[in-house]
C-alpha atoms as a PDB file:
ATOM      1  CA  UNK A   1       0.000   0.000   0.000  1.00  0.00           C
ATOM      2  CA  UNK A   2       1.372   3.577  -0.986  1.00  0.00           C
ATOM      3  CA  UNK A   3       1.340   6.517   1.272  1.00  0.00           C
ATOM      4  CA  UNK A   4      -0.580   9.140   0.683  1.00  0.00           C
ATOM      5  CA  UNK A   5       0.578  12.597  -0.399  1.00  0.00           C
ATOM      6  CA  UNK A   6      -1.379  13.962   2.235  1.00  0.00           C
ATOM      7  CA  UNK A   7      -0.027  11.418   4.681  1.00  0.00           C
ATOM      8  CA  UNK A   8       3.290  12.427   3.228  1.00  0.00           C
ATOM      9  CA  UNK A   9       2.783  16.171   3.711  1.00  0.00           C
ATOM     10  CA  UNK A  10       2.166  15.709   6.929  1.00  0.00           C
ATOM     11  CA  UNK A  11       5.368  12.956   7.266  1.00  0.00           C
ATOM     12  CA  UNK A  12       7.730  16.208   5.959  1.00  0.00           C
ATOM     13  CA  UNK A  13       6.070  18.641   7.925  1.00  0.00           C
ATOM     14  CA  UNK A  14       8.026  16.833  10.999  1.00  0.00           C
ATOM     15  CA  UNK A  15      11.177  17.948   9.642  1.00  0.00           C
ATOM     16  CA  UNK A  16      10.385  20.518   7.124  1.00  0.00           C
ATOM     17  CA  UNK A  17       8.479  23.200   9.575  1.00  0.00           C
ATOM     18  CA  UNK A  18      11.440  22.908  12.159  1.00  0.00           C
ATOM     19  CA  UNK A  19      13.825  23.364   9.554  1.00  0.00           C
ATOM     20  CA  UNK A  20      12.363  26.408   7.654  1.00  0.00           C
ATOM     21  CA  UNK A  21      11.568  28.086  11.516  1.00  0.00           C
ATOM     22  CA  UNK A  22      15.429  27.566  11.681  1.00  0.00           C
ATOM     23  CA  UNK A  23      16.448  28.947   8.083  1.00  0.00           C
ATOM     24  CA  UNK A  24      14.184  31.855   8.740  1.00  0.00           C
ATOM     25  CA  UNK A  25      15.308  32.640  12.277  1.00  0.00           C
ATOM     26  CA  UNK A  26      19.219  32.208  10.688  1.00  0.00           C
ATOM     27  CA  UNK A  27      18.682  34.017   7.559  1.00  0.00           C
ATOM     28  CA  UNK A  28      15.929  36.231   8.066  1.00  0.00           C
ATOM     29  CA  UNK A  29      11.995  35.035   6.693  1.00  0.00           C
ATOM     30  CA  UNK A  30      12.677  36.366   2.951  1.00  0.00           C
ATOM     31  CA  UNK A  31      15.891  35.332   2.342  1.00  0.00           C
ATOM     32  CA  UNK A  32      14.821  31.801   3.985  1.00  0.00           C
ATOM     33  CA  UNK A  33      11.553  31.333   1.859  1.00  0.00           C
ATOM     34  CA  UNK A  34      13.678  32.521  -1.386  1.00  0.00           C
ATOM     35  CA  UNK A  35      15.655  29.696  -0.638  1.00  0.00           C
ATOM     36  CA  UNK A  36      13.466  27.275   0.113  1.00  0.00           C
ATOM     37  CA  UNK A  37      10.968  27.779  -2.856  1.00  0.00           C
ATOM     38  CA  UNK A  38      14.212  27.361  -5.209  1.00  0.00           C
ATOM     39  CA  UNK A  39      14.779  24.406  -3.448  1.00  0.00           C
ATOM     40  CA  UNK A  40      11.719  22.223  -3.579  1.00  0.00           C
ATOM     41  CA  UNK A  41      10.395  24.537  -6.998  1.00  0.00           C
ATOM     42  CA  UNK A  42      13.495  22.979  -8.691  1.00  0.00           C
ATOM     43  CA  UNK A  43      12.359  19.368  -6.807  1.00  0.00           C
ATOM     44  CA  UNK A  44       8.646  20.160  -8.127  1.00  0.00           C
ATOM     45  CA  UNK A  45       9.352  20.919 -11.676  1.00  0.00           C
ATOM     46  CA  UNK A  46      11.738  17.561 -12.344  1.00  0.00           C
ATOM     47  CA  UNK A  47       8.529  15.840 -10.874  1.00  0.00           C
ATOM     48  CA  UNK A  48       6.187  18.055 -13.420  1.00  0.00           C
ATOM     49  CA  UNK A  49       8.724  17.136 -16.370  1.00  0.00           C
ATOM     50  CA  UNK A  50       8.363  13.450 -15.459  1.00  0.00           C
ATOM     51  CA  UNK A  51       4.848  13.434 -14.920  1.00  0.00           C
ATOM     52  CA  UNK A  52       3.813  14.617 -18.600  1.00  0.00           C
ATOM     53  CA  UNK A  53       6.414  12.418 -20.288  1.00  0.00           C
ATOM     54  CA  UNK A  54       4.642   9.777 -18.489  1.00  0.00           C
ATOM     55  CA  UNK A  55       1.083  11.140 -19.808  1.00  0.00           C
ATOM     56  CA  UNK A  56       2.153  12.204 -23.235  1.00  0.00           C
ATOM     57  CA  UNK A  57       0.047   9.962 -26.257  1.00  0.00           C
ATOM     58  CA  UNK A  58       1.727   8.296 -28.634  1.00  0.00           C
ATOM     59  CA  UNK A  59       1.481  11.433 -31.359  1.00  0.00           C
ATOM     60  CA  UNK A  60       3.465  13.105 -28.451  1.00  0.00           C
ATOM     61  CA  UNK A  61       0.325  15.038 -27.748  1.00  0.00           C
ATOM     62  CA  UNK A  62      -1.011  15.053 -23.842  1.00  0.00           C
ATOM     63  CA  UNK A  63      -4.066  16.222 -23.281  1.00  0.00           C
ATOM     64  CA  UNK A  64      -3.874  18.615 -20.603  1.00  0.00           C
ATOM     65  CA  UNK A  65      -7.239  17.551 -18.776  1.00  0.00           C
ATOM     66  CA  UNK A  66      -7.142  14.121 -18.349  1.00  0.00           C
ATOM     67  CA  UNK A  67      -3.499  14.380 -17.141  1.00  0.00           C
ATOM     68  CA  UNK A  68      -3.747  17.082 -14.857  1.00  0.00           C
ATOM     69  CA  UNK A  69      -7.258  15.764 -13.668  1.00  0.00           C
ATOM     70  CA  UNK A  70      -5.367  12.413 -12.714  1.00  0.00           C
ATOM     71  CA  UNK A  71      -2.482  14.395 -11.363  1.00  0.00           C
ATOM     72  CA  UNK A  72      -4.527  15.687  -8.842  1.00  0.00           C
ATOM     73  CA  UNK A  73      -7.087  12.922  -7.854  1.00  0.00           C
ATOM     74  CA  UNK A  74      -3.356  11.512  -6.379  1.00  0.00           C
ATOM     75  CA  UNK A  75      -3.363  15.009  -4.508  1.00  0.00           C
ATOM     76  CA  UNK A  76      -6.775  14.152  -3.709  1.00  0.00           C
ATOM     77  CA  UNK A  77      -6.576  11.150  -2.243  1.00  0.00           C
ATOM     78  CA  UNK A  78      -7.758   9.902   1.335  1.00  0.00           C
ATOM     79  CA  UNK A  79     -10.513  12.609   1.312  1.00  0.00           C
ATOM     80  CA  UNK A  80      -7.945  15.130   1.327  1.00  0.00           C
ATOM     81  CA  UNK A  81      -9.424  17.785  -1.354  1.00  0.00           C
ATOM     82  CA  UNK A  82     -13.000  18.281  -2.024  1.00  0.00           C
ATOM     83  CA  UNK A  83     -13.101  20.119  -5.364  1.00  0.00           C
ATOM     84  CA  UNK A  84     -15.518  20.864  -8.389  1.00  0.00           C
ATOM     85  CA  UNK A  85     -14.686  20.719 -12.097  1.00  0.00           C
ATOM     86  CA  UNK A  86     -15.263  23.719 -13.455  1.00  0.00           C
ATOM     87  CA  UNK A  87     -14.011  23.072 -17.485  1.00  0.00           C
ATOM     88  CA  UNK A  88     -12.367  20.193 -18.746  1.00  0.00           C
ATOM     89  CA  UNK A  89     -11.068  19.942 -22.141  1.00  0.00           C
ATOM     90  CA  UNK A  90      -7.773  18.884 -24.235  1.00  0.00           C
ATOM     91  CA  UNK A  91      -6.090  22.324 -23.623  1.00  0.00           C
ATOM     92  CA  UNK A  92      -7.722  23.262 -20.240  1.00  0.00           C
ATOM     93  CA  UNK A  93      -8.569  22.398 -16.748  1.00  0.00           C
ATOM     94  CA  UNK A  94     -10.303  24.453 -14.260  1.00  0.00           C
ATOM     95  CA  UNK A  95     -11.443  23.511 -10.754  1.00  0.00           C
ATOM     96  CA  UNK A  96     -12.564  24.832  -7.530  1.00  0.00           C
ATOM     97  CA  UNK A  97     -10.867  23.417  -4.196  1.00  0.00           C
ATOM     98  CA  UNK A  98     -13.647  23.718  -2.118  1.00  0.00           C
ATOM     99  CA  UNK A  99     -12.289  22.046   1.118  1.00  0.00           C
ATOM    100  CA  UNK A 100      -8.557  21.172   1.826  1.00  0.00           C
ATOM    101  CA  UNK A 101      -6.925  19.119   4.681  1.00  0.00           C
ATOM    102  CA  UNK A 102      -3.613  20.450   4.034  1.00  0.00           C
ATOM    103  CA  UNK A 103      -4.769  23.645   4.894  1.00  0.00           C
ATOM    104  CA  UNK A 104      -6.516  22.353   7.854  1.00  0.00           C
ATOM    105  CA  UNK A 105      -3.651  20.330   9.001  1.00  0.00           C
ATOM    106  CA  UNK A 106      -1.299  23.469   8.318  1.00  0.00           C
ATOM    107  CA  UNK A 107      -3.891  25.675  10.360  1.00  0.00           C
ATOM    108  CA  UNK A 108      -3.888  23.168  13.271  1.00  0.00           C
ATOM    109  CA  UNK A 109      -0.178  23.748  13.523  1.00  0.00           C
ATOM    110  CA  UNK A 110      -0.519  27.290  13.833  1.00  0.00           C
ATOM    111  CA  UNK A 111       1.527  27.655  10.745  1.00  0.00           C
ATOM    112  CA  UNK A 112      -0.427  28.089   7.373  1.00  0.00           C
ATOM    113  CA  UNK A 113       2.142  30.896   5.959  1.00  0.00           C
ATOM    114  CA  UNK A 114       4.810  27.932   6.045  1.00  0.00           C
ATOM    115  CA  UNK A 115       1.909  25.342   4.870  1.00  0.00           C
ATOM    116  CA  UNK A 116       1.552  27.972   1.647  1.00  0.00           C
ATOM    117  CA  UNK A 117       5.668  27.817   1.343  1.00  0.00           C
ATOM    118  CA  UNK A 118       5.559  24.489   1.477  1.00  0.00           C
ATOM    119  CA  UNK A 119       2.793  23.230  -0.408  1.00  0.00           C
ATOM    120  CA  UNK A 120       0.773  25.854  -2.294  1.00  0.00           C
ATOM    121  CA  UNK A 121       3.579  26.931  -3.837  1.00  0.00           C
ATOM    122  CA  UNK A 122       4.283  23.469  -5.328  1.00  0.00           C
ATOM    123  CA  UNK A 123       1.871  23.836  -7.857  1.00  0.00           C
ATOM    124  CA  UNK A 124       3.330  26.483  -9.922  1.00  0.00           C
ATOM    125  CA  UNK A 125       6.844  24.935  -9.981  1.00  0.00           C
ATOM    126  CA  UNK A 126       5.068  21.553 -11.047  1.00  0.00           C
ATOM    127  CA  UNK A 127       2.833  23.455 -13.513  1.00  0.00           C
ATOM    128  CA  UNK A 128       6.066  24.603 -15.117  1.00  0.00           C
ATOM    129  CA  UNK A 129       7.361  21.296 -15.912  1.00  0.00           C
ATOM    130  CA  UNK A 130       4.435  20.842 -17.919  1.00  0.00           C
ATOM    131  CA  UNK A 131       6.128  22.386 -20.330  1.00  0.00           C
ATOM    132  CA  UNK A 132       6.776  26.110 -21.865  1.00  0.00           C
ATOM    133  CA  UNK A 133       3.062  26.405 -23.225  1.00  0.00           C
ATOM    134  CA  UNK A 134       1.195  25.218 -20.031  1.00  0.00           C
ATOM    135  CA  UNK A 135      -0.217  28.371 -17.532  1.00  0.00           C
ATOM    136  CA  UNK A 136      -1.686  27.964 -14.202  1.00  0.00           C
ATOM    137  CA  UNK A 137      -2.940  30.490 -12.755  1.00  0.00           C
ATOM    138  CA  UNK A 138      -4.795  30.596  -9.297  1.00  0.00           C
ATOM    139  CA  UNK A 139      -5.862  33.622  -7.431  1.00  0.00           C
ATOM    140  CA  UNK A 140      -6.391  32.282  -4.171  1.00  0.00           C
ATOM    141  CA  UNK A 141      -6.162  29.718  -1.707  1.00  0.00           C
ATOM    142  CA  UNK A 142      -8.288  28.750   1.260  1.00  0.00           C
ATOM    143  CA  UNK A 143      -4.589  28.184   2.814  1.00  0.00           C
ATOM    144  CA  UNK A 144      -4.653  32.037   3.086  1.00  0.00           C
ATOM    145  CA  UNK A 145      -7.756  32.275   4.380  1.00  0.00           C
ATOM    146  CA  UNK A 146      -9.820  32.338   0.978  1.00  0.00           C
ATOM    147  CA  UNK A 147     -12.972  30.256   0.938  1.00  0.00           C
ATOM    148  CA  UNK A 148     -11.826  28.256  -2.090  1.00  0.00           C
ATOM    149  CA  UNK A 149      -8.853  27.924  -4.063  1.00  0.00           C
ATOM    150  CA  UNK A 150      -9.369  28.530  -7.796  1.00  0.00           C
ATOM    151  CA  UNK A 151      -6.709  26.752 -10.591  1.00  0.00           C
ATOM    152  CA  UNK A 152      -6.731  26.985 -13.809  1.00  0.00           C
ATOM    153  CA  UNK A 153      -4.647  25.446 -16.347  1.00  0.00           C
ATOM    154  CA  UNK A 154      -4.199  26.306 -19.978  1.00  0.00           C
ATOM    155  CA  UNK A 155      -2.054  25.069 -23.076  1.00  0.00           C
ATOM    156  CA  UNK A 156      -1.249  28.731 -24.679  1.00  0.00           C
ATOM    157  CA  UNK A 157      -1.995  28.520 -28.382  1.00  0.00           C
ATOM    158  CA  UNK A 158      -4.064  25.356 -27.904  1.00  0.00           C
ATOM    159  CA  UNK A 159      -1.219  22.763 -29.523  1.00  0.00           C
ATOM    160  CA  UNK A 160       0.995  20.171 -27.801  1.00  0.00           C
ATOM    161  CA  UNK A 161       4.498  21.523 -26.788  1.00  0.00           C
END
C-alpha cells in the first residue's frame, strides 16, 4: 500500500516546519523562503517534467485535462481535497478546491504561511514542468484564508508543446 501525499505532507512537515523556523530565524523570513521555494520549486518541476512524459500519447500530444485531472485525484486522495470541475477539455482544466486538509492540518499547527511555502507553492513549480506552453494560474487559496482555491490550467496557443 502507498502513502498518501497527504499522509506524506504531513510525514515532511516533521522535519520541514522545524527546519524552515530555523532557516528563517538564521537568515531572516525572505531570504529563507527565497531559498526554500528554489529548493523544492526545482524538486517540483523535475517531478512536473516526469509526470507529462509519463502522460504524453503516442502522437506526443497530452491532453492537458485528463493528465492534470489524474495528477490531482493523487493530490486528492484519502478525502484530502473536495473540489468541483469547473471546465475540462484537451487544452484546459479548471477547478474549484472547495475544502482542503492540508490547509486544515497546516492551520492546526498554527503555521499556514509555512503550509503555503511548502505546499501551495508546489503547484506552480510543477505546472512549469508541464512544459513552456502550459499556464496555471490561481488567485487564491483557502490556505490564506480564501474560501476556495481557484486553478486553472491552460495550453497557450491550444497545440501540444
Amino acid at each position: 500500500m502507498t502513502v498518501s501525499v497527504i499522509e506524506q505532507a504531513k510525514i515532511q512537515a516533521q522535519v520541514l516546519v522545524p527546519l524552515v523556523k530555523a532557516l528563517q530565524a538564521e537568515l531572516g523570513e525572505a531570504r529563507a523562503n527565497v531559498l526554500v521555494r528554489k529548493a523544492l520549486g526545482d524538486l517540483y518541476r523535475r517531478f512536473g517534467e516526469e509526470f507529462w512524459k509519463a502522460k504524453n500519447t503516442a502522437n506526443n500530444e497530452a491532453d492537458l485535462g485528463k493528465a492534470v485531472s489524474s495528477a490531482f485525484r493523487t493530490y486528492a486522495r484519502d478525502d484530502a481535497l473536495a473540489y468541483d470541475v469547473i471546465e475540462q477539455t484537451a487544452d484546459a482544466f479548471a477547478f474549484d478546491v472547495t475544502r482542503c486538509a492540508y490547509a486544515e492540518f497546516y492551520k492546526a499547527l498554527g503555521e499556514p504561511e509555512l503550509g503555503f511555502l511548502l505546499i501551495c507553492t508546489a503547484d506552480f513549480a510543477t505546472a512549469e514542468g508541464f512544459g513552456p506552453d502550459i499556464r496555471l494560474t490561481r488567485t487564491q487559496t483557502i490556505m490564506q484564508g480564501a474560501d476556495h482555491c481557484d486553478f486553472r490550467y491552460r495550453r497557450d496557443g491550444g497545440g501540444a508543446q
